[in-house]
Protein backbone atom coordinates (compact mmCIF):
# COMPACT_ATOMS: atom_id res chain seq x y z
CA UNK A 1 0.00 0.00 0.00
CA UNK A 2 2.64 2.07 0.46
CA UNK A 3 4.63 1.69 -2.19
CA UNK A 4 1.72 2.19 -4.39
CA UNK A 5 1.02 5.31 -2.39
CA UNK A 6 4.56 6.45 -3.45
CA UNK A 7 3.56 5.75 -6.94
CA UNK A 8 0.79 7.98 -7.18
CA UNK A 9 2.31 10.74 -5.16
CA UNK A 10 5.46 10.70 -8.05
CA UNK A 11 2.36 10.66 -10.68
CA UNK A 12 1.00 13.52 -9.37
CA UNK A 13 4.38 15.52 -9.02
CA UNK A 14 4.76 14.79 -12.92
CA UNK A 15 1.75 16.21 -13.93
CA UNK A 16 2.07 18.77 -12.07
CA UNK A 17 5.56 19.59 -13.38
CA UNK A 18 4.28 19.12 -17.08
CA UNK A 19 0.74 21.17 -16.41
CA UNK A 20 3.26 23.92 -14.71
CA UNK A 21 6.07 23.37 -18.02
CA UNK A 22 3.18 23.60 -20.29
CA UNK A 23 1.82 27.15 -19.17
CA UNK A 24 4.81 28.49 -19.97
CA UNK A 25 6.15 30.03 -23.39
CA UNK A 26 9.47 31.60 -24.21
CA UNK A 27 9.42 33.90 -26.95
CA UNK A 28 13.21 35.19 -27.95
CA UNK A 29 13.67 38.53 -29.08
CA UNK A 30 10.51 38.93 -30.25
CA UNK A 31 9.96 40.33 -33.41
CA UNK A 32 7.44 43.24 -33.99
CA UNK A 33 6.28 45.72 -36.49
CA UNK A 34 7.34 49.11 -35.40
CA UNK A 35 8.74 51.18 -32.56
CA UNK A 36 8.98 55.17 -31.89
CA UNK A 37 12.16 54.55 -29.29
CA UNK A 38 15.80 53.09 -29.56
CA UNK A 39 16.03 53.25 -26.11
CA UNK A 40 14.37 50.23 -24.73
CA UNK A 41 14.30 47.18 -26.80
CA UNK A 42 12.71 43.51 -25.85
CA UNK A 43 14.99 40.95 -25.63
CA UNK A 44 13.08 37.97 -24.60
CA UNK A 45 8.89 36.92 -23.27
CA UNK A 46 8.11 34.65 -20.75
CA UNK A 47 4.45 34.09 -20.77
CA UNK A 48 3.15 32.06 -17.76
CA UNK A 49 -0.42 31.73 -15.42
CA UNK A 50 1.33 34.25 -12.94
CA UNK A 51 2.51 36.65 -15.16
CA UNK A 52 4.45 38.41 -18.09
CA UNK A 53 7.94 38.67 -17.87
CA UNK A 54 9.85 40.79 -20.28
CA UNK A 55 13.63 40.83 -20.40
CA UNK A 56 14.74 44.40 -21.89
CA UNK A 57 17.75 46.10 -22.52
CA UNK A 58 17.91 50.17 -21.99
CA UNK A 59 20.36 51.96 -24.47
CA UNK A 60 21.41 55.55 -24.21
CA UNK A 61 24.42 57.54 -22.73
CA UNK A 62 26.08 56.05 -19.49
CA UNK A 63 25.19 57.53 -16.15
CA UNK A 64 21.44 58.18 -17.51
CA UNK A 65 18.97 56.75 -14.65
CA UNK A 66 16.98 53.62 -15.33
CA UNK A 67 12.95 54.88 -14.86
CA UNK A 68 9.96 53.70 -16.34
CA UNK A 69 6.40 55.35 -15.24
CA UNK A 70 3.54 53.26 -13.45
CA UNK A 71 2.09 54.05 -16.50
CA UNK A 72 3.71 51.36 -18.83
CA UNK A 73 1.66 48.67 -19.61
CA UNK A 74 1.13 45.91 -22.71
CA UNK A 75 -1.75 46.20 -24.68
CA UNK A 76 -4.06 45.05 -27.15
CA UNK A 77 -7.24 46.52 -28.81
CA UNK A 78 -9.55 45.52 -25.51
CA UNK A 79 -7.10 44.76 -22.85
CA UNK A 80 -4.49 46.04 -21.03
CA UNK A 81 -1.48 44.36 -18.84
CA UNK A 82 -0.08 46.85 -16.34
CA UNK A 83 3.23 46.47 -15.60
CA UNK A 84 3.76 45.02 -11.57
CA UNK A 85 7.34 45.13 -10.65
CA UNK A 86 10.88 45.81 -11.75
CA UNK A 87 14.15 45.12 -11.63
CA UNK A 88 16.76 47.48 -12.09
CA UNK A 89 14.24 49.95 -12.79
CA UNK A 90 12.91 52.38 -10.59
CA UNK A 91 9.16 53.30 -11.16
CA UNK A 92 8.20 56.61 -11.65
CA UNK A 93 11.92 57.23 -9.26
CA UNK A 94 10.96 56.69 -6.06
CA UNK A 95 13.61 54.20 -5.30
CA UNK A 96 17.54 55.07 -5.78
CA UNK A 97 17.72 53.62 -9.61
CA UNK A 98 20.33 51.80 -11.49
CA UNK A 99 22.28 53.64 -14.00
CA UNK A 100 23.04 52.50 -17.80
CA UNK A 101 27.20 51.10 -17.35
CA UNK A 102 29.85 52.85 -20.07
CA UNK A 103 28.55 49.86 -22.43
CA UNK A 104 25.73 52.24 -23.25
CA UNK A 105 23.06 48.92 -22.00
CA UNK A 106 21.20 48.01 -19.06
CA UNK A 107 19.47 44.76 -18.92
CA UNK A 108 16.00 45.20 -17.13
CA UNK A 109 13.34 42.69 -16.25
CA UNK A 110 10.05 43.51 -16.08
CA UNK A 111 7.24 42.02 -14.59
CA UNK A 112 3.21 42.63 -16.31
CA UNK A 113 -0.40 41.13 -15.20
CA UNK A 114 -0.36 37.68 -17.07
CA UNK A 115 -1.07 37.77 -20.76
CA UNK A 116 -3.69 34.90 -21.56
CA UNK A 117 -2.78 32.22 -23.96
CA UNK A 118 -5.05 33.24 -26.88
CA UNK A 119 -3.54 36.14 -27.41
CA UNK A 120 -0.66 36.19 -30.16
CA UNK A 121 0.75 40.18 -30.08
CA UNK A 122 0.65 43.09 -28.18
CA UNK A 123 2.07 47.06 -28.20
CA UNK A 124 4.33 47.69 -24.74
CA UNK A 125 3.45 51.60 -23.97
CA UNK A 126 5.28 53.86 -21.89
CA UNK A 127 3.28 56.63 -21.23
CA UNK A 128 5.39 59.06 -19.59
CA UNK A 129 8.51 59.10 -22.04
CA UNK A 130 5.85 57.86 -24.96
CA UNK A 131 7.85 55.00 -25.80
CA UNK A 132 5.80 52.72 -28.31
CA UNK A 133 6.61 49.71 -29.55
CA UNK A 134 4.08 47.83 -31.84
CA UNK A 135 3.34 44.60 -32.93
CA UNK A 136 5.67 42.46 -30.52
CA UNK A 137 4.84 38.76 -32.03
CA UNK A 138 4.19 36.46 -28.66
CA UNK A 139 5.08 33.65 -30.64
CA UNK A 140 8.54 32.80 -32.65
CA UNK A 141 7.15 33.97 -36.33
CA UNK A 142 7.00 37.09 -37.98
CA UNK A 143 4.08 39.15 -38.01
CA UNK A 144 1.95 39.01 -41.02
CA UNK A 145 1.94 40.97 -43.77
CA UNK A 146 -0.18 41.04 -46.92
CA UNK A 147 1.87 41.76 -49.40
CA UNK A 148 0.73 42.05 -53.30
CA UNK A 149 1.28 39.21 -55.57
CA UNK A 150 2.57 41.23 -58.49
CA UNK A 151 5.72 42.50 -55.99
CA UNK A 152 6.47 38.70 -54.73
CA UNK A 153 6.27 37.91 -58.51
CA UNK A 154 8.17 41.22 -60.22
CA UNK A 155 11.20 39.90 -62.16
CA UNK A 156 14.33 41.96 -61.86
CA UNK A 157 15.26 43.75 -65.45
CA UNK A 158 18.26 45.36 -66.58
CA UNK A 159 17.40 49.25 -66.36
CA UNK A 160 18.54 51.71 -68.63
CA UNK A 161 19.03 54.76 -66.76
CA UNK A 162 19.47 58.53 -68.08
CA UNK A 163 22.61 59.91 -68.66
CA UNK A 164 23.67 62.60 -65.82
CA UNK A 165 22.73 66.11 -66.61
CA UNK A 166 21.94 69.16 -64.43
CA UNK A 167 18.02 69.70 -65.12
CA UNK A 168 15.12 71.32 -63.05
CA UNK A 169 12.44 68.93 -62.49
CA UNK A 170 9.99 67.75 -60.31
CA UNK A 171 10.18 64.47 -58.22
CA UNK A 172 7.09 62.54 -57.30
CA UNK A 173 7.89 59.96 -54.57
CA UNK A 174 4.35 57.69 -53.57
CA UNK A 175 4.26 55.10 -51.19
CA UNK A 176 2.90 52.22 -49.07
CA UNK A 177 3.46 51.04 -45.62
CA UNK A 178 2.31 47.28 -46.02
CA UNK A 179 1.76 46.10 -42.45
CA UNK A 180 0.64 49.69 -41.14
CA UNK A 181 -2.36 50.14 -38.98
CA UNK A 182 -4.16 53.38 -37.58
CA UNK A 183 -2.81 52.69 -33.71
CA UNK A 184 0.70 53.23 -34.78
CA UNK A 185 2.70 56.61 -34.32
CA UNK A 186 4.25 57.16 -37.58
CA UNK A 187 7.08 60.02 -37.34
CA UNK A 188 8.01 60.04 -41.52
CA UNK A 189 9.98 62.47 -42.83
CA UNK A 190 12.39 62.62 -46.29
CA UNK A 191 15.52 64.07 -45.87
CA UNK A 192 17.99 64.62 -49.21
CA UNK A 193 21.21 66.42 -49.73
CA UNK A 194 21.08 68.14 -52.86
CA UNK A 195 24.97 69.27 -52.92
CA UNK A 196 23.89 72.97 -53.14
CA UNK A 197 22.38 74.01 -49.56
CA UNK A 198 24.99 74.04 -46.97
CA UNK A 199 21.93 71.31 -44.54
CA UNK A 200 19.68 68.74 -45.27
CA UNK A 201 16.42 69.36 -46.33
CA UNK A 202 13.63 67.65 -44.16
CA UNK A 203 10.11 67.14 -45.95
CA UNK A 204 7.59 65.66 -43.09
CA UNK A 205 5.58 62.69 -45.04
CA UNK A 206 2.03 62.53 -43.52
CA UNK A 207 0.71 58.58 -43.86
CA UNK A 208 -2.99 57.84 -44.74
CA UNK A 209 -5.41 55.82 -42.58
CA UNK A 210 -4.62 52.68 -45.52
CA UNK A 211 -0.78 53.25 -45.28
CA UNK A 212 -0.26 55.37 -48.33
CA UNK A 213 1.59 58.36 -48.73
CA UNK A 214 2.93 61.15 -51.24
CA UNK A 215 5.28 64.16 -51.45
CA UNK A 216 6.60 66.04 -53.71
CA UNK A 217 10.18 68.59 -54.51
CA UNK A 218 12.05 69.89 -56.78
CA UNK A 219 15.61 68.84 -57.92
CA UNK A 220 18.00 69.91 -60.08
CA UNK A 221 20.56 66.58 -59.88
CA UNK A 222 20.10 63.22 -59.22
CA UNK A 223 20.82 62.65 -55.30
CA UNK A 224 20.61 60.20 -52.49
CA UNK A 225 17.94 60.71 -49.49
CA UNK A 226 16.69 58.91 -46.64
CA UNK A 227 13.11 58.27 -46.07
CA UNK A 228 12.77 57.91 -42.37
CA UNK A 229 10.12 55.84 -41.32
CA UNK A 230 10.02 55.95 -37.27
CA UNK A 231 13.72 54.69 -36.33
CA UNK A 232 14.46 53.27 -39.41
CA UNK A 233 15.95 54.46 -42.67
CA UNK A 234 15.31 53.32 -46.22
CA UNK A 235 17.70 54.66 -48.60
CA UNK A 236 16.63 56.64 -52.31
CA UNK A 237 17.86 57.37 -54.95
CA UNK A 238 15.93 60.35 -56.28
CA UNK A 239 16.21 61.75 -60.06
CA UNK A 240 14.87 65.02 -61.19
CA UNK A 241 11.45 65.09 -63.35
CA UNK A 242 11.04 61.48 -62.26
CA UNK A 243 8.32 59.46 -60.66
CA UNK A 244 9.06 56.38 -57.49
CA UNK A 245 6.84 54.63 -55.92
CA UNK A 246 7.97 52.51 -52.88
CA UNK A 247 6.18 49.76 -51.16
CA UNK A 248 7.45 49.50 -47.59
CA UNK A 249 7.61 46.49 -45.68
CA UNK A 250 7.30 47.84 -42.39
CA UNK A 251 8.31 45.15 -40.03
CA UNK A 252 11.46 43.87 -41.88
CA UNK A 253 12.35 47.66 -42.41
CA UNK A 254 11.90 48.77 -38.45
CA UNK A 255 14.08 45.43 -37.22
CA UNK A 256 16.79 46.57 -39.67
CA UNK A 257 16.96 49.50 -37.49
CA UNK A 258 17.02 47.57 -34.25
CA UNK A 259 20.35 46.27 -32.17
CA UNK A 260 19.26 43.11 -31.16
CA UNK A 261 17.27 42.65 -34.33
CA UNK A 262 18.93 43.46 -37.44
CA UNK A 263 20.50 40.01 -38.26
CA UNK A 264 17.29 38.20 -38.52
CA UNK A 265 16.23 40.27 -41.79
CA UNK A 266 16.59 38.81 -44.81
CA UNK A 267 13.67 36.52 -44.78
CA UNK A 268 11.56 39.45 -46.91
CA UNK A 269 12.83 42.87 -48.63
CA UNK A 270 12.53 46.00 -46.58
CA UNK A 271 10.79 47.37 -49.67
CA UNK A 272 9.89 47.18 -53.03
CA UNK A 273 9.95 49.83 -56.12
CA UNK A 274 8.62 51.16 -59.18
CA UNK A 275 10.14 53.78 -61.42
CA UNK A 276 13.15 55.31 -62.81
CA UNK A 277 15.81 54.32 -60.92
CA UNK A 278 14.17 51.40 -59.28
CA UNK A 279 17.13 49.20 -59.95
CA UNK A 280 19.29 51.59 -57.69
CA UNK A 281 17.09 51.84 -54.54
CA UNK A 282 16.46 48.36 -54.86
CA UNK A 283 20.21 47.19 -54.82
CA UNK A 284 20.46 50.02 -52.09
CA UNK A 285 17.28 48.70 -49.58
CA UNK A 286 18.88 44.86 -50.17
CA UNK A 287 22.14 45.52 -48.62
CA UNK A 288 20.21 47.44 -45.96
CA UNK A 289 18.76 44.35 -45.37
CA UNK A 290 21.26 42.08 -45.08
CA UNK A 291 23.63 44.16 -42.99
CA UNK A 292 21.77 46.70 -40.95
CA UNK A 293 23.44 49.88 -42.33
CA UNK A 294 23.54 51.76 -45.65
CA UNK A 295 26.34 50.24 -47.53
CA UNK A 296 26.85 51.42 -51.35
CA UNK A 297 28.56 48.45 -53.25
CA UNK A 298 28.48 47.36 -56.90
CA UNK A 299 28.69 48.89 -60.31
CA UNK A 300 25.11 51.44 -59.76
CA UNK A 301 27.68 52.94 -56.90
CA UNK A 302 29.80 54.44 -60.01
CA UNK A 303 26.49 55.51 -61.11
CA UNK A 304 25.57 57.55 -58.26
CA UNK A 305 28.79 59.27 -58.26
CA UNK A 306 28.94 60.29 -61.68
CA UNK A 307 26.10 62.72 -60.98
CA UNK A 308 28.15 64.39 -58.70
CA UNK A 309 30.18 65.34 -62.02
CA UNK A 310 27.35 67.27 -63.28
CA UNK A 311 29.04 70.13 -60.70
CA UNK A 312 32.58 69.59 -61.99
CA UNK A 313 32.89 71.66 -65.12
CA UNK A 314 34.68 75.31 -64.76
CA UNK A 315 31.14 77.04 -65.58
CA UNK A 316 29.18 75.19 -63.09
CA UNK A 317 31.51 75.25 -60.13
CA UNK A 318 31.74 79.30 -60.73
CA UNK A 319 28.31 79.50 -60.75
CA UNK A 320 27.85 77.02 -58.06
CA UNK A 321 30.38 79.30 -55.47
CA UNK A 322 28.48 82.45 -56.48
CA UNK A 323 25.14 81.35 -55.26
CA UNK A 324 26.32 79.55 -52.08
CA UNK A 325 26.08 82.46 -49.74
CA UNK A 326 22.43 82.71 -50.92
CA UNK A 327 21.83 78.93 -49.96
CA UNK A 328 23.42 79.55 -46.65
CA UNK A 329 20.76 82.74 -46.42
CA UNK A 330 17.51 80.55 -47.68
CA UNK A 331 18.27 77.76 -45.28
CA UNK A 332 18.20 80.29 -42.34
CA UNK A 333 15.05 81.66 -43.55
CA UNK A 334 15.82 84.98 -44.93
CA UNK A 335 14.94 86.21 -48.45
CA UNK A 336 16.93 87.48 -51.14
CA UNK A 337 17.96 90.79 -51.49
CA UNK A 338 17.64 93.14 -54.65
CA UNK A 339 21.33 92.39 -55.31
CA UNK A 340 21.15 88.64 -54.99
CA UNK A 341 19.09 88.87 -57.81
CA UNK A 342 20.54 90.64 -60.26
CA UNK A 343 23.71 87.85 -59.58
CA UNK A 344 20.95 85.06 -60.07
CA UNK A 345 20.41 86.47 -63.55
CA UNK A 346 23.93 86.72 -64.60
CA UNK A 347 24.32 83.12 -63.85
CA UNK A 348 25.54 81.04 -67.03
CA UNK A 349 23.77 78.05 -65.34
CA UNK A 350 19.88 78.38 -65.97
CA UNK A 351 19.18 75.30 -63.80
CA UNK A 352 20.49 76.54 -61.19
CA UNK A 353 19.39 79.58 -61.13
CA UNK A 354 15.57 77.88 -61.31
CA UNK A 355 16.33 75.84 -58.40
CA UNK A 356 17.34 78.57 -56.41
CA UNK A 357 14.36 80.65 -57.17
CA UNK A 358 12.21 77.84 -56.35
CA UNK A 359 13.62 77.56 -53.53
CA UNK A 360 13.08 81.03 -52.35
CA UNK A 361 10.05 80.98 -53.60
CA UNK A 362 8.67 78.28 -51.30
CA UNK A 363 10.77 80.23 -48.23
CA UNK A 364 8.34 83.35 -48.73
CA UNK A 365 5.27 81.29 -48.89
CA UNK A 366 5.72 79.62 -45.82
CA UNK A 367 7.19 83.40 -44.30
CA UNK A 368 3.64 84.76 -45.14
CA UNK A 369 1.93 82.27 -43.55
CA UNK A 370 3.54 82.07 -40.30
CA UNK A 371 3.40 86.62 -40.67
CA UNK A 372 -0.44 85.31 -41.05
CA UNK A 373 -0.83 83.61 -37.70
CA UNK A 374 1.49 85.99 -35.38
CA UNK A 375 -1.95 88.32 -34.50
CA UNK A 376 -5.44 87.66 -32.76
CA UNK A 377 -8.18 87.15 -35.34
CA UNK A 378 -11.72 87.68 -34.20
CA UNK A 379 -13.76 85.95 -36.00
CA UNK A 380 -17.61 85.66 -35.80
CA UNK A 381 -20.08 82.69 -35.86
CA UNK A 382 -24.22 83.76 -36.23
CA UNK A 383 -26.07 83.13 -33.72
CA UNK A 384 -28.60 81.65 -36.17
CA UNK A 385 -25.87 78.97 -36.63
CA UNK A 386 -27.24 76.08 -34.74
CA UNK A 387 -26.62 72.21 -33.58
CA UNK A 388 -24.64 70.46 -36.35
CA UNK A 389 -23.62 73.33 -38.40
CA UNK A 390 -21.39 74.99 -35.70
CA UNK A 391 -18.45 73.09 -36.45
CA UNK A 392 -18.36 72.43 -40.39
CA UNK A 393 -18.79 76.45 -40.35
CA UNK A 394 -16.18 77.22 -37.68
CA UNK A 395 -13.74 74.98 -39.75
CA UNK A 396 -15.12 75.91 -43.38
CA UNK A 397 -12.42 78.73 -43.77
CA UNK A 398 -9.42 76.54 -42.90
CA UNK A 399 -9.58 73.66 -45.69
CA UNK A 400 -6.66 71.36 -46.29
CA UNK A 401 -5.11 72.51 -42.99
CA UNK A 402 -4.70 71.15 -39.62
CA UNK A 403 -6.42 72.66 -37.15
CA UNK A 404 -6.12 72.79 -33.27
CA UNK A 405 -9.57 73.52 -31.79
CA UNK A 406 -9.02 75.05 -28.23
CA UNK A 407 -12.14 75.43 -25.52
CA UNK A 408 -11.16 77.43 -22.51
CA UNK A 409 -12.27 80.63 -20.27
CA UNK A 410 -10.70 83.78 -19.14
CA UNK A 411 -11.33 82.50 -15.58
CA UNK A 412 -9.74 79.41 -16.15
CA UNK A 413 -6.07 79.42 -14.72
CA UNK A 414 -4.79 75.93 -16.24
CA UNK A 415 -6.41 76.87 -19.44
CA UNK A 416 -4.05 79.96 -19.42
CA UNK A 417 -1.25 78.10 -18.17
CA UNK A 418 -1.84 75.49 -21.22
CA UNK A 419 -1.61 78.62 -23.71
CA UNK A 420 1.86 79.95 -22.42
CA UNK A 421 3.38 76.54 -22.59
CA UNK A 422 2.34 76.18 -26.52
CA UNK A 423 4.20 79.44 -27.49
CA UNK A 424 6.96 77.64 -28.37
CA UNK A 425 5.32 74.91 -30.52
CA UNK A 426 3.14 77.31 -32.67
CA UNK A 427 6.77 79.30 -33.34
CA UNK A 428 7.84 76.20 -34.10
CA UNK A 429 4.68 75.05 -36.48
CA UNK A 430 4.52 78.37 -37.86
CA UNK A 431 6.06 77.06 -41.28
CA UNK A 432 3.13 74.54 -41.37
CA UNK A 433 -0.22 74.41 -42.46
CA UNK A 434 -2.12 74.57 -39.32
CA UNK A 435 -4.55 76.73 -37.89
CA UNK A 436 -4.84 77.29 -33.85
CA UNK A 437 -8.74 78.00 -32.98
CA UNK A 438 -9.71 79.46 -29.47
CA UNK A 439 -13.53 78.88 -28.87
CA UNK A 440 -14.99 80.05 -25.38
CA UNK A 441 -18.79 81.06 -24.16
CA UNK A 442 -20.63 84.22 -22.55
CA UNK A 443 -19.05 83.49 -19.01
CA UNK A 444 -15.84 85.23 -20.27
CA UNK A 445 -16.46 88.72 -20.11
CA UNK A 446 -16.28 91.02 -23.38
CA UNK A 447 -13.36 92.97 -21.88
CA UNK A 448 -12.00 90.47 -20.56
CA UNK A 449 -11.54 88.02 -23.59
CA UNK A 450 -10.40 91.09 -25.48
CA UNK A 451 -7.61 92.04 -23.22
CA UNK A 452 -6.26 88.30 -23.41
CA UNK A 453 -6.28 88.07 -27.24
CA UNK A 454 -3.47 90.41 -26.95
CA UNK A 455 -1.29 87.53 -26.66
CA UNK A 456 -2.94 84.78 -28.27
CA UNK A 457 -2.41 84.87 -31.55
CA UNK A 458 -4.82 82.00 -33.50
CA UNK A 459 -8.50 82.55 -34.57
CA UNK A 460 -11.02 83.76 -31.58
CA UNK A 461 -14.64 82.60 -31.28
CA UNK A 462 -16.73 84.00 -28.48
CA UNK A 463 -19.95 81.43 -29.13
CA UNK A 464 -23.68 82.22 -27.46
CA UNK A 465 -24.06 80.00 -25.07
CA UNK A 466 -26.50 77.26 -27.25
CA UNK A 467 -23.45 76.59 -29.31
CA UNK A 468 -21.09 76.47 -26.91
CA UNK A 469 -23.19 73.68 -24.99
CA UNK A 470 -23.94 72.07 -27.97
CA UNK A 471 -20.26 71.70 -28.99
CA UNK A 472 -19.09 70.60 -25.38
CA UNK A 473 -21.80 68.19 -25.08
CA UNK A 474 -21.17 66.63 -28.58
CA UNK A 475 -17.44 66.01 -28.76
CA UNK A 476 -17.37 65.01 -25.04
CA UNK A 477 -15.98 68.49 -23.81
CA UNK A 478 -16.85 67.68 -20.02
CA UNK A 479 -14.02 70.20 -18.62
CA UNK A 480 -12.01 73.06 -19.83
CA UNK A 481 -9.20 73.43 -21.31
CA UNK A 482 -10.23 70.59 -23.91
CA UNK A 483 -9.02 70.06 -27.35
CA UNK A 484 -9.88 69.11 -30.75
CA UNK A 485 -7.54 68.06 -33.40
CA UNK A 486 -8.69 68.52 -36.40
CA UNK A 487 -7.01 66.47 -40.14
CA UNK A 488 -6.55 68.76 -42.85
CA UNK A 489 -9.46 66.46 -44.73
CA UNK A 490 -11.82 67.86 -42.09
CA UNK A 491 -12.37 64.51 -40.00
CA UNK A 492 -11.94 64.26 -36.22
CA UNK A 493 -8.43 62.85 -35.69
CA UNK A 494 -8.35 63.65 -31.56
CA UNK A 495 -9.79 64.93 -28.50
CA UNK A 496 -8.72 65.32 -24.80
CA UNK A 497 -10.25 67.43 -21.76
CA UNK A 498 -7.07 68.77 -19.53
CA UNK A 499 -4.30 69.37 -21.33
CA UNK A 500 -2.42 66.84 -22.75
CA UNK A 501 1.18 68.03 -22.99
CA UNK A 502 2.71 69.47 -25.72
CA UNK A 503 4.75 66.87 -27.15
CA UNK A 504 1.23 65.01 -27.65
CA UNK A 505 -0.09 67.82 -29.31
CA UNK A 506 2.51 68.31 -31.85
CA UNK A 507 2.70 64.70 -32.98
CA UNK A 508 -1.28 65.04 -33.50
CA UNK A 509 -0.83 68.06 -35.25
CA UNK A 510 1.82 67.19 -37.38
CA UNK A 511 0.13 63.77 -38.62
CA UNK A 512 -3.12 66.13 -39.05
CA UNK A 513 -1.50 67.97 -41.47
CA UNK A 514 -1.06 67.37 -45.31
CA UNK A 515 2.81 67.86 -45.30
């Protein structure tokens, strides 16, 4: 009897010990789609009953303090996993916490409410320092990605490419993110060196609700840019007068950017493309690829460089150290003079001279706009104008821009607050299409709201008290300040009562406007 006794007992411990081994999965580094942050990165998952584990390195400069807010949680579109405990990490600093070592990394764990089994991905948030990271696969494949049959099946051709010449011309550059989704924060942005301007130039790229995107400049040589999509880079190759569209795989492109990452790629192309030149930018995105980094390798490298010629000859180089002090003035933001322009019409280079007006040309209208939003503009809504009208007819004047739709009081102290700390993001947004629009009701006082536009510059409604009701009540306005943000296609992209900070409120605006 006892022996048998023993028996069981040892069954028992086995299932148990299986039961306990089989509610637990391991995930190493996880892939995902996309992140906003370099400086946390997930290096390994352990799913069990009890809880979520997640092994992370920090990165960034040594001696920087290890803190993560109480706010940090995994997520997916109905649930969310708040993170517990941590070690090496000190939570919203009230403990003493560790430091990143001089190897730049600090390996964290941390410890979230138990993810259940059905559930294959999830976003980690960090609200306080707005670190994102999207997608993170909870198993040991790739996330999915539809991605068009006629790319998997395009055949590689031998492309005959133009011969380098300095020309004025337009460049259209559209685009897909394939794997995108509306909960991601996509910071885009094309940057290009055209040899000419002493800095880059930056072009923000706004992305679509289905992934696409376009933008357009000017270009008067052949040169190399970086689209940046979040923390990662794909390389271009950009020719003037030409056409590119680029199909983006988004996962495979944001883990060529990451450190513990990068080697897996391989498996698909970071992107795909269609145009002039495609043969370049596709050599260019596969070594990206394969090695993590922008290396330039094979005979389309000679290529690229001979464009760089079309600066060499006596004539253009003159011409090209005559106007550089003008490029140095454009880039700061200040106009030509009457005398620059009588030496851009003596140049012997007509392409250049184009490009340069163009250039100045775009630097004025964006200097008249921002001149446009530096006063207080009253402006008046009927009375007569009732229910669902108010907005459509508030925003009616501002179409194709982003707006920023503002509810507060002259009594309200944090509302006032709110306005003094967005000074320096409207000087900063001034360039931009978007429109800042103060709406308040009858219990601010006449004089009163007219001695306070006297430093708010934006658009002022003072609405009857019907539509100001009727607006609160409507878009959830249950305390002051509140916001609207407002896409330059007139939909409702965001709303939040207190105010939100303004690093939130620039990323809304920016991907609310058509630039």
């Amino acid at each position: 009897m006892k022996r048998l006794w023993m028996i069981c007992m040892a069954c028992l411990l086995c299932l148990s010990l299986q039961a306990e081994i089989s509610h637990k999965r391991v995930v190493e580094c996880p892939a995902f789609v996309t992140a906003n942050t370099s400086e946390i990165e997930i290096r390994k998952i352990t799913l069990t009953d009890e809880q979520t584990q997640v092994d992370a390195v920090f990165y960034g400069q040594p001696g920087t303090p290890a803190v993560l807010s109480s706010k940090t949680y995994l997520q997916t579109a109905q649930y969310r996993f708040p993170l517990r405990e941590a070690d090496k990490v000190s939570i919203d600093g009230l403990t003493e916490p560790e430091v990143i070592p001089e190897s730049g990394r600090l390996e964290v764990i941390l410890s979230f409410a138990p993810v259940p089994s059905g559930i294959h991905e999830v976003d980690f948030v960090e609200m306080e320092s707005g670190w994102n990271i999207w997608g993170i696969q909870l198993t040991e494949t790739d996330p999915y990605v539809y991605v068009p049959t006629f790319l998997e099946e395009e055949e590689s051709v031998e492309e005959q490419l133009p011969d380098p010449q300095l020309k004025m011309g337009p460049v259209k550059l559209n685009g897909y993110v394939l794997g995108y989704d509306t909960r991601m924060l996509m910071n885009m942005s094309l940057n290009y060196n055209d040899s000419l301007f002493p800095e880059d130039w930056q072009l923000p790229v706004k992305v679509r609700q289905d992934g696409s995107f376009h933008v357009e400049l000017d270009l008067v040589k052949a040169c190399k840019a970086r689209l940046k999509v979040n923390q990662a880079e794909l390389p271009l190759f950009l020719l003037p007068g030409e056409e590119l569209t680029v199909y983006i795989h988004l996962p495979a492109l944001s883990m060529s950017a990451s450190r513990l990452q990068h080697r897996r790629i391989g498996k698909e192309p970071v992107a795909w493309f269609d145009g002039l030149g495609e043969s370049v930018d596709g050599q260019m995105a596969a070594m990206l690829g394969r090695h993590g980094h922008h290396k330039a390798e094979g005979a389309w490298e000679e290529y690229v460089r001979s464009w760089e010629q079309c600066l060499a000859s006596e004539a253009v180089k003159a011409d090209v150290q005559t106007i550089q002090p003008m490029c140095g003035r454009i880039q700061q933001r200040l106009p030509l003079e009457a005398g620059d322009r009588k030496v851009l019409a003596a140049l012997r280079t007509a392409p250049l001279r184009e490009y340069l007006q163009t250039k100045e040309n775009i630097l004025r209208t964006e200097l008249s706009r921002a001149e446009s939003v530096k006063e207080a503009v009253v402006a008046v809504l009927d009375t007569t104008v009732t229910g669902a009208d108010i907005l459509p007819r508030i925003i009616a004047p501002h179409k194709g821009r982003a707006l920023l739709i503002d509810f507060w009081a002259t009594w309200c102290g944090p509302c006032k607050r709110s306005m003094v700390a967005m000074r320096p993001l409207k000087e900063r947004l001034a360039s931009k299409d978007i429109v800042f629009i103060y709406l308040t009701g009858p219990s601010s006082p006449m004089a009163n709201w007219k001695q306070d536009l006297e430093k708010m510059n934006g658009v002022h409604y003072r609405l009857s008290e019907a539509q100001w009701k009727y607006l609160c009540q409507s878009y959830g306005i249950t305390g002051i300040p509140g916001y609207l943000i407002i896409s330059h296609d007139g939909k409702l992209q965001g709303r939040y009562v207190g105010f939100p900070g303004v690093d939130v409120l620039e990323k809304d605006l920016l991907r609310a406007s058509d630039e």
